[in-house]
C-alpha atoms as a PDB file:
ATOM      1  CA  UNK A   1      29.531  -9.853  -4.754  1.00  0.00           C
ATOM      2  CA  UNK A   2      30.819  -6.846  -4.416  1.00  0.00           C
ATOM      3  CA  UNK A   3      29.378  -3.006  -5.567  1.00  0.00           C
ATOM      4  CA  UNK A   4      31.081  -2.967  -9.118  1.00  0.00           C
ATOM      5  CA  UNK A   5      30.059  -6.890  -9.464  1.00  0.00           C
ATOM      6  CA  UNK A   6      25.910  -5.520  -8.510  1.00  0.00           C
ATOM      7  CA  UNK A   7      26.874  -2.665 -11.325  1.00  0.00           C
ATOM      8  CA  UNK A   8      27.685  -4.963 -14.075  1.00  0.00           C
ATOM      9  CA  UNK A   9      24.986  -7.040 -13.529  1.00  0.00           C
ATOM     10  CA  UNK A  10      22.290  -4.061 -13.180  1.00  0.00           C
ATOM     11  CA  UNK A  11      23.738  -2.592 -16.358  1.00  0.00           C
ATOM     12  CA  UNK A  12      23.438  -6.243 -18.284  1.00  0.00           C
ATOM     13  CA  UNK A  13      19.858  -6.147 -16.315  1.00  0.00           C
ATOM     14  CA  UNK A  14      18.834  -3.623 -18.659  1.00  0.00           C
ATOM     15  CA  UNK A  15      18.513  -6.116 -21.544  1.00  0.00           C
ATOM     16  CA  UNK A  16      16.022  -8.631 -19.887  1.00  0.00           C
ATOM     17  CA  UNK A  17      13.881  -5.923 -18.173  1.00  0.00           C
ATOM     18  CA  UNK A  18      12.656  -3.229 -20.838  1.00  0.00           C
ATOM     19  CA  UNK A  19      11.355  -1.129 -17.584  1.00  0.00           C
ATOM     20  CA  UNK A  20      15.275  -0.426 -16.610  1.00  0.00           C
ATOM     21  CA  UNK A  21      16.480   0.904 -20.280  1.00  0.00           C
ATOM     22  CA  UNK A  22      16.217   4.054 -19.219  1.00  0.00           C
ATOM     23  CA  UNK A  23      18.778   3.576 -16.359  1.00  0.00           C
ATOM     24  CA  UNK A  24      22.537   4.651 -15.967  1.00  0.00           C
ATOM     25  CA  UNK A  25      24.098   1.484 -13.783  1.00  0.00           C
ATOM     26  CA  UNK A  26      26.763   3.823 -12.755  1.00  0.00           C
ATOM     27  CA  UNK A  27      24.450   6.121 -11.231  1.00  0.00           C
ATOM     28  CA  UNK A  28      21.918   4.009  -9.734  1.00  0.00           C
ATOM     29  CA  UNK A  29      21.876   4.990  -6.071  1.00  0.00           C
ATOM     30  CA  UNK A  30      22.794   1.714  -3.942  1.00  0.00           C
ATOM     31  CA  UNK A  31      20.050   1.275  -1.163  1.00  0.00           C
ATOM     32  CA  UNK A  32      22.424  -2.139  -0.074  1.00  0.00           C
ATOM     33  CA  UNK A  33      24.250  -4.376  -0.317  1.00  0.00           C
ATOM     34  CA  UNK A  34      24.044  -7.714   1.999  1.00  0.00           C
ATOM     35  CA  UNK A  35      22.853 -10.784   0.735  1.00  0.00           C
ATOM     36  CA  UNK A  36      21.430  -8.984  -2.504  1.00  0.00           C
ATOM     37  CA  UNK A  37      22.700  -5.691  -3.843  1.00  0.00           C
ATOM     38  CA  UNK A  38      19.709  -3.218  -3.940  1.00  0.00           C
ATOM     39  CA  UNK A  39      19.454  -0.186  -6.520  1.00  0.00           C
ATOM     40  CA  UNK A  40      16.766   2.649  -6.732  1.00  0.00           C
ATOM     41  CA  UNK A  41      16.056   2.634 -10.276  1.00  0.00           C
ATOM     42  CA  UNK A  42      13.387   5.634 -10.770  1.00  0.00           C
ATOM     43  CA  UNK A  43       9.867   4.157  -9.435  1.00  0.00           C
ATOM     44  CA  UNK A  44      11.839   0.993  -8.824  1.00  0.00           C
ATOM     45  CA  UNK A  45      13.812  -0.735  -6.880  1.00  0.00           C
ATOM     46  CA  UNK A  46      15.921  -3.596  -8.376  1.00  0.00           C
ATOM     47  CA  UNK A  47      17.071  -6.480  -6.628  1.00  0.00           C
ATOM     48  CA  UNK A  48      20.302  -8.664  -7.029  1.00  0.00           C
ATOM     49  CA  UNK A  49      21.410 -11.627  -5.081  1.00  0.00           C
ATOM     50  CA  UNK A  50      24.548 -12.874  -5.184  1.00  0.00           C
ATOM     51  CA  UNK A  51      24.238 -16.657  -6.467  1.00  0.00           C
ATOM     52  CA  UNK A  52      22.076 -18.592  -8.976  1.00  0.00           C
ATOM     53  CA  UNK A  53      21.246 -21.134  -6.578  1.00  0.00           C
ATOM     54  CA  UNK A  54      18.945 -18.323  -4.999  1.00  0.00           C
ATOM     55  CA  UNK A  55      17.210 -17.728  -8.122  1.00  0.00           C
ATOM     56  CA  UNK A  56      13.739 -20.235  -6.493  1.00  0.00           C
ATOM     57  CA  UNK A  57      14.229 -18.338  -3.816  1.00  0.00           C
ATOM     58  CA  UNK A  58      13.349 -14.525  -5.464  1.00  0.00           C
ATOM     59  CA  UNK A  59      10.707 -16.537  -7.172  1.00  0.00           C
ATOM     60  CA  UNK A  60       9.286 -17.497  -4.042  1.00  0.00           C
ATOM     61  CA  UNK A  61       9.836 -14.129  -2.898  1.00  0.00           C
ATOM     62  CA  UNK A  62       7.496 -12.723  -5.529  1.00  0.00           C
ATOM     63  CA  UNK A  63       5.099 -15.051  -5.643  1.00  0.00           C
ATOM     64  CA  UNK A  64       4.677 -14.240  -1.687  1.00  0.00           C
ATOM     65  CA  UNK A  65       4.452 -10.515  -2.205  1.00  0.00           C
ATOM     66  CA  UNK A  66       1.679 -11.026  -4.217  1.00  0.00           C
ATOM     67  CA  UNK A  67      -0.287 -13.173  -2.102  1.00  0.00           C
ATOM     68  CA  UNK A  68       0.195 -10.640   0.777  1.00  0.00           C
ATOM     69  CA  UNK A  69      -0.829  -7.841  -1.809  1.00  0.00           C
ATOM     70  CA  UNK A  70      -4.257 -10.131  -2.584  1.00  0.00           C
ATOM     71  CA  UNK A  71      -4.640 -10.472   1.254  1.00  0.00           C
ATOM     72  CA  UNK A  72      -4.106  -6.663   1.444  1.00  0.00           C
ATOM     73  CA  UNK A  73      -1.703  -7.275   3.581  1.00  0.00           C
ATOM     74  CA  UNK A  74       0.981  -3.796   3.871  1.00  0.00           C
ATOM     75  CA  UNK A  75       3.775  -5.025   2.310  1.00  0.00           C
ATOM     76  CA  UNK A  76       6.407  -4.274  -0.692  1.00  0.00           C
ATOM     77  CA  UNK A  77       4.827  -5.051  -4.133  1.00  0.00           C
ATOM     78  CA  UNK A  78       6.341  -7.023  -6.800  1.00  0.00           C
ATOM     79  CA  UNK A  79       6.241  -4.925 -10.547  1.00  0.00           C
ATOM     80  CA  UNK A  80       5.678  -6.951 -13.296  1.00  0.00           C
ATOM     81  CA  UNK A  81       7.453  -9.778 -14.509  1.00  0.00           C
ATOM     82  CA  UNK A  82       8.929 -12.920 -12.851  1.00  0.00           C
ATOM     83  CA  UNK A  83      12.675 -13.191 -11.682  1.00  0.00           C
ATOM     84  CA  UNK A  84      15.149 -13.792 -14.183  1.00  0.00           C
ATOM     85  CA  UNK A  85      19.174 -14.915 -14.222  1.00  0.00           C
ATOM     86  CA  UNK A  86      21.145 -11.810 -15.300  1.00  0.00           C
ATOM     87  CA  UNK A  87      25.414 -12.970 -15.776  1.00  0.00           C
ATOM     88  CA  UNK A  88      24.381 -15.258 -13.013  1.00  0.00           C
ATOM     89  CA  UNK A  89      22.450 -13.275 -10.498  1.00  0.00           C
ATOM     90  CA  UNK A  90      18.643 -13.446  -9.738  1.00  0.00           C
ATOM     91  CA  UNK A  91      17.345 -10.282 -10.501  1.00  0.00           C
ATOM     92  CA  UNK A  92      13.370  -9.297  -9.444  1.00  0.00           C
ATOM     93  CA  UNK A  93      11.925  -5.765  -9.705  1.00  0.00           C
ATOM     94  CA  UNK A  94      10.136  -3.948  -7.124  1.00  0.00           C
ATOM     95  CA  UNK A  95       7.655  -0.929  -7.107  1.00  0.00           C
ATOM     96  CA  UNK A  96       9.932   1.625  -4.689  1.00  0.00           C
ATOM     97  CA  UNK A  97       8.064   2.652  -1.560  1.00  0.00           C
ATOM     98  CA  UNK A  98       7.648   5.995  -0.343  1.00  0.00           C
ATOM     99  CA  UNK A  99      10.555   7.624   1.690  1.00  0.00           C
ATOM    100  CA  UNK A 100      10.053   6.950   5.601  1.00  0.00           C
ATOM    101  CA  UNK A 101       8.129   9.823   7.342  1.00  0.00           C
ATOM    102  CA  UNK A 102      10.233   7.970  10.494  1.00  0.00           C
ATOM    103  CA  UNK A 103      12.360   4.791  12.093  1.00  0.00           C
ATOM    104  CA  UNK A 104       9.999   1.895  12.234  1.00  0.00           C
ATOM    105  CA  UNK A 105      10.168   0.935  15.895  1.00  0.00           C
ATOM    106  CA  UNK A 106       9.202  -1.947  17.695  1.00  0.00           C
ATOM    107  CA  UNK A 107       5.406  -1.720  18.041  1.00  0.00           C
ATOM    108  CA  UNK A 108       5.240  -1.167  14.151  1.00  0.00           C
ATOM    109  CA  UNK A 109       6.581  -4.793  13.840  1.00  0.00           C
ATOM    110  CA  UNK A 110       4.505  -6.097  16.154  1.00  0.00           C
ATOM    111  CA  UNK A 111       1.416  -4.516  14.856  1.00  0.00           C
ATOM    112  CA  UNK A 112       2.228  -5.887  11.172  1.00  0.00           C
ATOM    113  CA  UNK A 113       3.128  -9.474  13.013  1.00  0.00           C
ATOM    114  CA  UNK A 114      -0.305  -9.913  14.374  1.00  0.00           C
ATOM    115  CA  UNK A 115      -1.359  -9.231  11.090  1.00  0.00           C
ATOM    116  CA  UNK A 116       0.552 -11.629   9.541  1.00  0.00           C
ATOM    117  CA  UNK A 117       0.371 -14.156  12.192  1.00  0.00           C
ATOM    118  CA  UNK A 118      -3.795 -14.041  11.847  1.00  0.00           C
ATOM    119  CA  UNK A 119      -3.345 -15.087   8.091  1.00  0.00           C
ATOM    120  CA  UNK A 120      -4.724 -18.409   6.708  1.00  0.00           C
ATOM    121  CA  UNK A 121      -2.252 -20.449   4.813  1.00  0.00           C
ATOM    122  CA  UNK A 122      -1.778 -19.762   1.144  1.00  0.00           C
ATOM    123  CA  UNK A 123      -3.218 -21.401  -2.027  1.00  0.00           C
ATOM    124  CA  UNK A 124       0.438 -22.003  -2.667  1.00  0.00           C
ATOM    125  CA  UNK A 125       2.269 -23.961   0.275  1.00  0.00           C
ATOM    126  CA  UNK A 126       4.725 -22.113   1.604  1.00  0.00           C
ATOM    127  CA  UNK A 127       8.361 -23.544   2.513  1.00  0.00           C
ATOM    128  CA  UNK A 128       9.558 -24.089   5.867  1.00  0.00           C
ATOM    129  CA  UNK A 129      11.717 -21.855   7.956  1.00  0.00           C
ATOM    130  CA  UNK A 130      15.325 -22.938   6.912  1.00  0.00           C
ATOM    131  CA  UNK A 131      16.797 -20.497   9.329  1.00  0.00           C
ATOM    132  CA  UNK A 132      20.098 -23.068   9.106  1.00  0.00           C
ATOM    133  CA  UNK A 133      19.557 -23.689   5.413  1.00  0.00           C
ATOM    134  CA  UNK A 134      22.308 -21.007   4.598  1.00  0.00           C
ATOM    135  CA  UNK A 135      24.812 -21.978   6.330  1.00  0.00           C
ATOM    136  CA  UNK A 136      26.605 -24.214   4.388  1.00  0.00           C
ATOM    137  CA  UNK A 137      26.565 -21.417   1.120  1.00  0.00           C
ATOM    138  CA  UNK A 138      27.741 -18.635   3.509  1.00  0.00           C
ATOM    139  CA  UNK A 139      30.934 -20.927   5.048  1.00  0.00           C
ATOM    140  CA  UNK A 140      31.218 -21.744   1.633  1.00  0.00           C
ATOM    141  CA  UNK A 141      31.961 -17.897  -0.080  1.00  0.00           C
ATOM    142  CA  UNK A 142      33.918 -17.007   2.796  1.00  0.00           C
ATOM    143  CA  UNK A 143      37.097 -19.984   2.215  1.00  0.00           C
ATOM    144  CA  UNK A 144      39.902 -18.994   3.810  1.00  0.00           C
ATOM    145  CA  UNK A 145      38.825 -15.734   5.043  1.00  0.00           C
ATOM    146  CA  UNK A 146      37.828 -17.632   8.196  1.00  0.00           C
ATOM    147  CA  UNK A 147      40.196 -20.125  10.328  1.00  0.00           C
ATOM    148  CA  UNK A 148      38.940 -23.908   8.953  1.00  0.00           C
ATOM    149  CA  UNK A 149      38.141 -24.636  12.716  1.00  0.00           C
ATOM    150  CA  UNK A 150      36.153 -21.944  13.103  1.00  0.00           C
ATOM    151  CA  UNK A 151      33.782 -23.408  10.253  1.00  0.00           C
ATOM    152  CA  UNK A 152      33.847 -26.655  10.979  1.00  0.00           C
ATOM    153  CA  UNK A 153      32.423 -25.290  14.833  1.00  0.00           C
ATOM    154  CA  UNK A 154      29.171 -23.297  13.426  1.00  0.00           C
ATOM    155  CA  UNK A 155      28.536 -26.712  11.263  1.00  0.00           C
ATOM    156  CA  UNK A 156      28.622 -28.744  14.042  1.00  0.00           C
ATOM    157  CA  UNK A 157      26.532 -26.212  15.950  1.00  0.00           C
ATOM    158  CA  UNK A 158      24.072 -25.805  12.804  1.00  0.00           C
ATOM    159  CA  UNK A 159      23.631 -30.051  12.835  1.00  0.00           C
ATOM    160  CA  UNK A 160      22.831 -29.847  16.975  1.00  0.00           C
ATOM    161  CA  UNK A 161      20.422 -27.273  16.742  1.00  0.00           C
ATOM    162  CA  UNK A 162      19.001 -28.200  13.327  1.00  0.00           C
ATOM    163  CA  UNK A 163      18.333 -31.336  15.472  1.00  0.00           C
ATOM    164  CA  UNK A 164      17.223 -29.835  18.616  1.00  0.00           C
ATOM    165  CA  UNK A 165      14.611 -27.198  16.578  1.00  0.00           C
ATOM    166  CA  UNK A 166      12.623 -30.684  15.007  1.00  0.00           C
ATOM    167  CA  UNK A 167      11.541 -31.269  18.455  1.00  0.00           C
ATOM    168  CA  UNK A 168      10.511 -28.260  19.221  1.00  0.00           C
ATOM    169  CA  UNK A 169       7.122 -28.449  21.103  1.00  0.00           C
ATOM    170  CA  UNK A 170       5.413 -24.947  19.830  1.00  0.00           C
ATOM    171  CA  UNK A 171       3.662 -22.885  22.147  1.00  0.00           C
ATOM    172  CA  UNK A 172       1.489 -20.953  19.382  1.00  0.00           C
ATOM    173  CA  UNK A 173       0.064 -22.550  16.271  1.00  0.00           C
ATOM    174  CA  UNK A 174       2.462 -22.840  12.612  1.00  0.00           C
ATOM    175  CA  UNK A 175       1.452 -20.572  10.282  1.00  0.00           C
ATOM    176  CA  UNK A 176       2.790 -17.924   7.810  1.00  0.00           C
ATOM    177  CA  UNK A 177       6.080 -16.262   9.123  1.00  0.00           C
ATOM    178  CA  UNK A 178       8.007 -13.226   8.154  1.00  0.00           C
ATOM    179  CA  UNK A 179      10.784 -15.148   9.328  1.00  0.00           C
ATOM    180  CA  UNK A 180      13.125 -12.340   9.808  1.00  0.00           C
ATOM    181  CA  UNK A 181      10.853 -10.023  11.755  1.00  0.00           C
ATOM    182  CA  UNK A 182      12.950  -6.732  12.565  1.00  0.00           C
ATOM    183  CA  UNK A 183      12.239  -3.460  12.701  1.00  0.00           C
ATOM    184  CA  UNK A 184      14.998  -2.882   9.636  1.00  0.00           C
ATOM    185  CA  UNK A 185      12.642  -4.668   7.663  1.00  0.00           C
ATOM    186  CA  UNK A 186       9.646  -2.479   8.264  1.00  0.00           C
ATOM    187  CA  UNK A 187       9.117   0.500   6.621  1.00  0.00           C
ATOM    188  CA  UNK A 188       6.782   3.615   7.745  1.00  0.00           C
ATOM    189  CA  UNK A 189       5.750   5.765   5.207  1.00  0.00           C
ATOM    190  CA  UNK A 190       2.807   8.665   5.076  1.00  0.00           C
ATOM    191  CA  UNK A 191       0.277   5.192   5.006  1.00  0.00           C
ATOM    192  CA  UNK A 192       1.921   3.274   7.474  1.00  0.00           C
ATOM    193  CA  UNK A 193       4.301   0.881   8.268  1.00  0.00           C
ATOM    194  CA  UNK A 194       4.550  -2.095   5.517  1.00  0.00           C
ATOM    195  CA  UNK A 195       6.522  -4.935   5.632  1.00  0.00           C
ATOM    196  CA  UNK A 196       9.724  -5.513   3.485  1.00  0.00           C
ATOM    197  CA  UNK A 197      12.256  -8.343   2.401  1.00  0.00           C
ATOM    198  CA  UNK A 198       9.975 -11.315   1.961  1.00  0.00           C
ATOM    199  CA  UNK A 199      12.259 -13.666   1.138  1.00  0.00           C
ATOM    200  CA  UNK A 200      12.269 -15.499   4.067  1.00  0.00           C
ATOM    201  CA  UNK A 201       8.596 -16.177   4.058  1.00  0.00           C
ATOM    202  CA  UNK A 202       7.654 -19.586   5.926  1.00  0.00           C
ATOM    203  CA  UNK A 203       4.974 -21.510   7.290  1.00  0.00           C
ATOM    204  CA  UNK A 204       6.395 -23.230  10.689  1.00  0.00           C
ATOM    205  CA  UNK A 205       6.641 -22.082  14.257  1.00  0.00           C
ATOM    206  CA  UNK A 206       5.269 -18.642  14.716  1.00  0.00           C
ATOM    207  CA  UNK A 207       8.011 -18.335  17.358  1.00  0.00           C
ATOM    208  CA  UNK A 208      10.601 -17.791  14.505  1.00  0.00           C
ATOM    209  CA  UNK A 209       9.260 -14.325  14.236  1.00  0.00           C
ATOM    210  CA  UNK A 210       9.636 -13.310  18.149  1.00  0.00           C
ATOM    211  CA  UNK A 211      13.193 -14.962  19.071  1.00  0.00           C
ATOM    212  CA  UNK A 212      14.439 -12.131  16.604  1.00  0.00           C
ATOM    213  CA  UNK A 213      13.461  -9.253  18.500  1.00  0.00           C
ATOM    214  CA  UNK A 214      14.295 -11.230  21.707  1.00  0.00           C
ATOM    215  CA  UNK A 215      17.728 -11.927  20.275  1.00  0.00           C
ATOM    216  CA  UNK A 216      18.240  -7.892  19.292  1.00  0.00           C
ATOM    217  CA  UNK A 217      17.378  -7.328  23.070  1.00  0.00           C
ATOM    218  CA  UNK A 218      20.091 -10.063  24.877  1.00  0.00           C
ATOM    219  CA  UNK A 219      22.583  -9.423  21.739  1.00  0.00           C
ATOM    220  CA  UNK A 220      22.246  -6.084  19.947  1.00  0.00           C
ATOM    221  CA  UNK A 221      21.370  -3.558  22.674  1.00  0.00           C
ATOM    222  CA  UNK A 222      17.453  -3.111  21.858  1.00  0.00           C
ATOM    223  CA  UNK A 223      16.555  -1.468  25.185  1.00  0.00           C
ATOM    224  CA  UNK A 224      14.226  -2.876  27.726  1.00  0.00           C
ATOM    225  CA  UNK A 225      11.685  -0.416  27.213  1.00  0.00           C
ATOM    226  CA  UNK A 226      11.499  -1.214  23.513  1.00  0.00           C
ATOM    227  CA  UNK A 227      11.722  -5.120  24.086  1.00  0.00           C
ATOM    228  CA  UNK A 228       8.405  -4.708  26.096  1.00  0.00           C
ATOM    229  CA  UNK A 229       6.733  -2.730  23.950  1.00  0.00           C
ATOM    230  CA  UNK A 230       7.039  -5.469  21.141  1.00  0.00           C
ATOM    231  CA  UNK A 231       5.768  -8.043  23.538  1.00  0.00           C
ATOM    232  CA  UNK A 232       3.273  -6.085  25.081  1.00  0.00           C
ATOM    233  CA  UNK A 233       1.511  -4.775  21.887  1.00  0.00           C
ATOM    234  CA  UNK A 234       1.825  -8.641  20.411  1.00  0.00           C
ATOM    235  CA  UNK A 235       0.707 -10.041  23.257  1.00  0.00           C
ATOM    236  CA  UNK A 236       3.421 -12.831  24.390  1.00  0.00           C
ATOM    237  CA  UNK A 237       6.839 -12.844  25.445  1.00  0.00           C
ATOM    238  CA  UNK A 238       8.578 -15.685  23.766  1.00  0.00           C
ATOM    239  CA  UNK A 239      11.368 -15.995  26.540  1.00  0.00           C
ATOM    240  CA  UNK A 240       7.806 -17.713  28.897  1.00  0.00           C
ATOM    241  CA  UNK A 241       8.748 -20.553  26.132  1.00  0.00           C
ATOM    242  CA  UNK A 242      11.097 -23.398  26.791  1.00  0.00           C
ATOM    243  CA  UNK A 243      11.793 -23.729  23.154  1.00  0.00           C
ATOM    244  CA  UNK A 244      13.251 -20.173  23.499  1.00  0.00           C
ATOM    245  CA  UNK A 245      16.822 -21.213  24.172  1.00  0.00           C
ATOM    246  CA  UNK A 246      16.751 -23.440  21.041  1.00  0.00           C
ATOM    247  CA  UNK A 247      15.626 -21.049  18.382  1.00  0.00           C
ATOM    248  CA  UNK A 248      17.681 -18.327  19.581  1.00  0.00           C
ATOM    249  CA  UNK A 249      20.711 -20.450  19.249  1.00  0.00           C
ATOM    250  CA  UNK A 250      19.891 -21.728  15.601  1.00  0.00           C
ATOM    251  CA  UNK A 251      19.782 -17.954  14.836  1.00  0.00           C
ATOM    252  CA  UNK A 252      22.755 -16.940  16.659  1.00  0.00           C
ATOM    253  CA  UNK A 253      24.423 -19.717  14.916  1.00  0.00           C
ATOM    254  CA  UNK A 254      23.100 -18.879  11.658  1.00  0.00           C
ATOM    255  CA  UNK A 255      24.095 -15.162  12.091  1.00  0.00           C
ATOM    256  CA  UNK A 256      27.617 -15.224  12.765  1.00  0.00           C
ATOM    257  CA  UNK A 257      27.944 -17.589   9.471  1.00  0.00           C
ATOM    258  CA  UNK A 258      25.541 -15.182   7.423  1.00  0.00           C
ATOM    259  CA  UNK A 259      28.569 -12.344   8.491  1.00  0.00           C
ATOM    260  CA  UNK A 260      31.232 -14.895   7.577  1.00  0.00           C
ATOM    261  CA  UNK A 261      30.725 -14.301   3.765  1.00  0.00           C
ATOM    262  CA  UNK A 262      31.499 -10.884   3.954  1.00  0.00           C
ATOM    263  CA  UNK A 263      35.053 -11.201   5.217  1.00  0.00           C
ATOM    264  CA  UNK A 264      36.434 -12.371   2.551  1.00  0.00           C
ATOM    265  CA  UNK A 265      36.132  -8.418   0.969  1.00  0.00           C
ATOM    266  CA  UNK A 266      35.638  -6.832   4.495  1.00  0.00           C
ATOM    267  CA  UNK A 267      37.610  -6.436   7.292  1.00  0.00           C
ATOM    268  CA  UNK A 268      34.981  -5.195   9.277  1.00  0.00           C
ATOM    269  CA  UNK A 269      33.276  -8.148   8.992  1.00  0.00           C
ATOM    270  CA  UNK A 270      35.816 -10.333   9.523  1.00  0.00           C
ATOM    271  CA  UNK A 271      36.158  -8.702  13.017  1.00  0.00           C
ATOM    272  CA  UNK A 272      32.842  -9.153  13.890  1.00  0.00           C
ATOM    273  CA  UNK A 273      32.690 -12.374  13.034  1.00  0.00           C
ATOM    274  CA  UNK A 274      35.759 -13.071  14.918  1.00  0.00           C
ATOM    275  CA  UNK A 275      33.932 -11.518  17.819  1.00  0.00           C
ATOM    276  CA  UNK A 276      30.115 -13.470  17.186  1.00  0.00           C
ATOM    277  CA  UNK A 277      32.811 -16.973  16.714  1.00  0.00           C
ATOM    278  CA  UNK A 278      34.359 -16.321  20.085  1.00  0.00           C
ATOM    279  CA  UNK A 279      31.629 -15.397  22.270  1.00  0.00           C
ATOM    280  CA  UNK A 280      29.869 -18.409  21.155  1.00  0.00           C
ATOM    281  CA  UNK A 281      32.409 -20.572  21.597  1.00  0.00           C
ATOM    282  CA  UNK A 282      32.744 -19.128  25.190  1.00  0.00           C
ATOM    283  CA  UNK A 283      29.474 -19.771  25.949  1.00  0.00           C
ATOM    284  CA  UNK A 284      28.465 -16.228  26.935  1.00  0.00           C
ATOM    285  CA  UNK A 285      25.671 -15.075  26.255  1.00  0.00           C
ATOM    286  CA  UNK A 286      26.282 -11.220  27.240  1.00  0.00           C
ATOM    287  CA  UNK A 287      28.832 -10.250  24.654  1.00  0.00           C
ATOM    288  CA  UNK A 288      27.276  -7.654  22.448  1.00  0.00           C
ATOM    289  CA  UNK A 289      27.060  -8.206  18.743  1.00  0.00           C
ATOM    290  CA  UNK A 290      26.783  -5.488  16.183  1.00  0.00           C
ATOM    291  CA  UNK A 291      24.538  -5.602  13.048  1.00  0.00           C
ATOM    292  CA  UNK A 292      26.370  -5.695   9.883  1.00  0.00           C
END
């Protein structure tokens, strides 16, 4: 999906959602554009993701952000109504948060984990973490924008480590997850920081939510003194874990195929997948990885 793809359907959007009549698609300013396309729309904030398959999971989404709003937990807030197929694209509406007073930073997220991490499970059950689950539908939309080796390698890794991860001995008791706990997905506004993109919402290992920032250290250049401030203010390292190594390889695996999709329209992101492909295949470890 591409910007002019997220326009159409945003302008078509209009029609199902009375509360966006008043918008000019053309206008709209894009906030991103990943695996949904994201649009300020006055007080709101409009969501689009790509395919129809992920329609259960905006639902799911939604239903989440208000259970976190009942728990009073600081997070995003669904506005009214329930997620809805526009041309083919789950579309879900969002109250727009304040602008950022500042960068969220790593003892923000680990503040809000601990909050989330203390929470009971939900009247609704919650899914597990399918943090492989995506693999398949990201190969998929990139096609021959990726060498057919290449793909068949990061399925062959996803089936190990799917494998490996069912195993998994946990150090800290399941419960609710962010399950893609980053400091990209916290916002701090003049109340605070509050959580964003809820989609990935899980009940399983609470690990899932510390191998990311351990990942952004080895992989993405988080510094030292930033790593261990998110493990000091949270309380555990998740490296002390021999489940560690595991985790952070179903992650790594499923982010160089979560880039893949893009290169079909990117060459950016065809490079850095090229670059995530290689250094796995290599087997090291050290090779920096840029977020896309």
């Amino acid at each position: 999906m591409d910007e002019a793809t997220a326009r159409a359907v945003l302008a078509a959007a209009r029609h199902a959602h009375p509360e966006l009549r008043g918008v000019a698609a053309e206008d709209a300013p894009l906030l991103a554009l990943g695996e949904n396309a994201v649009f300020a729309a006055g007080d709101l904030v409009v969501k689009i993701a790509r395919t129809p398959e992920l329609l259960d999971r905006a639902r799911h989404e939604v239903a989440t952000a208000r259970w976190l709003e009942d728990r009073k937990v600081p997070a995003v807030r669904a506005a009214a109504g329930e997620p809805r197929l526009v041309d083919g694209h789950p579309v879900t509406l969002w109250h727009r948060l304040p602008d950022a007073v500042r960068p969220a930073d790593a003892r923000d997220l680990a503040e809000l984990l601990r909050v989330v991490h203390a929470l009971p499970a939900p009247p609704v059950p919650l899914p597990r973490r399918e943090l492989l689950g995506g693999v398949e539908r990201w190969l998929t939309l990139a096609g021959d924008a990726i060498a057919a080796e290449d793909a068949a390698y990061l399925r062959a890794r996803r089936d190990g480590f799917a494998a490996e991860a069912a195993a998994l001995v946990p150090h800290l008791a399941p419960g609710p997850v962010h399950g893609d706990a980053l400091p990209r997905n916290v916002l701090v506004g003049p109340d605070g920081p509050v959580l964003m993109d809820l989609e990935t919402f899980s009940f399983d290992l609470r690990e899932h939510d510390l191998v990311v920032m351990a990942l952004s250290h080895d992989r993405y250049g988080l510094p030292a003194e930033a790593y261990d401030t998110f493990t000091g203010v949270y309380g555990w390292d998740v490296r002390e874990w021999e489940g560690c190594a595991v985790l952070r390889g179903a992650r790594e695996t499923a982010s160089c195929a979560w880039v893949a999709q893009h290169a079909p329209h990117n060459p950016k992101a065809l490079a850095e997948f090229g670059r995530r492909v290689a250094s796995l295949r290599d087997g090291d470890p050290t090779v920096r990885w840029y977020p896309f």
